[in-house]
Protein backbone atom coordinates (compact mmCIF):
# COMPACT_ATOMS: atom_id res chain seq x y z
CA UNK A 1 78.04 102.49 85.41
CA UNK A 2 80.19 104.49 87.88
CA UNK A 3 80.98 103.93 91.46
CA UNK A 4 78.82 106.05 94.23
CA UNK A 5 81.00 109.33 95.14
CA UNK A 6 83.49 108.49 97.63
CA UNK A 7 84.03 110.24 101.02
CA UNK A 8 85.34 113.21 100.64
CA UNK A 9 88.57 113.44 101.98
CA UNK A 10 87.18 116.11 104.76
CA UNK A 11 84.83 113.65 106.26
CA UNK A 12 86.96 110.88 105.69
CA UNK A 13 88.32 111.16 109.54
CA UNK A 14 84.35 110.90 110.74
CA UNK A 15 83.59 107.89 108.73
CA UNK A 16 82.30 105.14 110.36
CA UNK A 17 81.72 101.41 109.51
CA UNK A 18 78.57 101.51 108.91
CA UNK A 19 79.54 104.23 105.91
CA UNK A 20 80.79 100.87 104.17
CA UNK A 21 76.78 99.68 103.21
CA UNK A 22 76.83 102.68 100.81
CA UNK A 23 79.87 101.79 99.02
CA UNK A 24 79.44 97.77 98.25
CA UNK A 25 83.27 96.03 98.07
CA UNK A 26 85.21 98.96 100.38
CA UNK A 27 87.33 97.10 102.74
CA UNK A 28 89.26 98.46 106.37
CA UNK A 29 92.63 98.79 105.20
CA UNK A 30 94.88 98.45 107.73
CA UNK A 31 98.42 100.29 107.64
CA UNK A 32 101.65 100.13 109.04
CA UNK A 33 102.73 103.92 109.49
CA UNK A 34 106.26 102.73 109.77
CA UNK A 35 107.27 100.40 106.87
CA UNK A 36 103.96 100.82 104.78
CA UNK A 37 102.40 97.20 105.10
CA UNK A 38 98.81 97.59 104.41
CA UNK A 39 95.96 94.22 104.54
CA UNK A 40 92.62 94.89 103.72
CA UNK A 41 90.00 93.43 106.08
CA UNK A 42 86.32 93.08 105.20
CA UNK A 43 83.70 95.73 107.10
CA UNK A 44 81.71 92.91 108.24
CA UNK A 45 84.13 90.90 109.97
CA UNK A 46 85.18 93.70 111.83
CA UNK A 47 81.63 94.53 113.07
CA UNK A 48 81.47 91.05 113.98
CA UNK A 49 84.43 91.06 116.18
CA UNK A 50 84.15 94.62 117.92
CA UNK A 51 80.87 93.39 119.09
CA UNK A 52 82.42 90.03 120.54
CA UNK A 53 85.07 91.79 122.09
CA UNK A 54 82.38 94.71 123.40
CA UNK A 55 84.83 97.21 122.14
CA UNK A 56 82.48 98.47 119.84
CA UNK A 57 80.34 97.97 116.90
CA UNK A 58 78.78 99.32 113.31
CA UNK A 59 79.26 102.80 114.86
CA UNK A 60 82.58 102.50 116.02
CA UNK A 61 84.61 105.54 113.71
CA UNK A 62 87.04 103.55 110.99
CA UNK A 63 90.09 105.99 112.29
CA UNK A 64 89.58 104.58 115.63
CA UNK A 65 89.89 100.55 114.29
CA UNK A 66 93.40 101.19 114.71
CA UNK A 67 93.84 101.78 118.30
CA UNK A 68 91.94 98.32 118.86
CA UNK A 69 94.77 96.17 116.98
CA UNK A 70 97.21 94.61 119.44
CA UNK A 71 99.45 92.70 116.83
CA UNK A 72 102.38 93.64 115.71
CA UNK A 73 103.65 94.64 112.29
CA UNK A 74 104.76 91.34 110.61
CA UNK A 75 107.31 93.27 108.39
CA UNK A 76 109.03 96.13 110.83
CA UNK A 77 107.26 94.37 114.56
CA UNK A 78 106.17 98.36 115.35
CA UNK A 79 102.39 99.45 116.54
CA UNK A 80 101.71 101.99 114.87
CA UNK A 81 98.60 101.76 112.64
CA UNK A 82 96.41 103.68 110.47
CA UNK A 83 92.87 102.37 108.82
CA UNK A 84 90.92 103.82 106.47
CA UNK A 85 88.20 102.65 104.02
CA UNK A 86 89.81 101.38 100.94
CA UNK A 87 88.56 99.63 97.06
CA UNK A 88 90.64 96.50 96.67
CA UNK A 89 92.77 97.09 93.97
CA UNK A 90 91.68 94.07 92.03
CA UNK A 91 87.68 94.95 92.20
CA UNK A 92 86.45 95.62 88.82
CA UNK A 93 83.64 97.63 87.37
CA UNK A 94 81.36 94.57 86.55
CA UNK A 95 82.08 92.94 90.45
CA UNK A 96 80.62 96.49 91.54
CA UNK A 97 77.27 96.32 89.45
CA UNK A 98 77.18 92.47 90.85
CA UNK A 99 77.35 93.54 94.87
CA UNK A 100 75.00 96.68 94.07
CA UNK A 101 71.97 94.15 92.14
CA UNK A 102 72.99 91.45 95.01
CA UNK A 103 72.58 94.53 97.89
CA UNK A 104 69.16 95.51 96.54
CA UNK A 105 70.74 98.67 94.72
């Protein structure tokens, strides 16, 4: 089984959260411009907390995730961020056939 097509890289910067139902297991990844730390942060928890916070929602664009994060780098203490939709790197083939049969797919 292969995975759905990805995003191409031109409407990667348009890509919004809701983009993540298509693609079961993509994560936020969140980025550190400056020293390279990166965490991975599940779609729906994001939602979740956008909405709480009124600052958005499903809608919300994943570029502009990173202009809501107040925290500061744990490795370099900078602000500069980056997200983007991301696989985790330990997802495997057969987890992927398990969230598509489990999403209705």
């Amino acid at each position: 089984m292969t995975r759905d097509k990805p995003l191409s890289a031109a409407k990667l910067p348009f890509a919004k959260l809701e983009d993540a139902r298509r693609y079961p297991g993509y994560v936020v990844m969140l980025g550190c411009t400056i020293c390279t730390y990166a965490k991975g942060y599940m779609v729906e928890k994001i939602i979740l907390r956008l909405g709480e916070t009124g600052a958005g929602g499903f809608q919300t664009p994943v570029a502009d995730v990173a202009k809501m994060v107040k925290r500061v780098c744990p490795n370099c203490k900078g602000r500069d961020w980056i997200t983007q939709f991301a696989y985790p790197a330990q997802l495997l083939e057969r987890d992927l056939k398990r969230m598509k049969v489990r999403d209705g797919r």
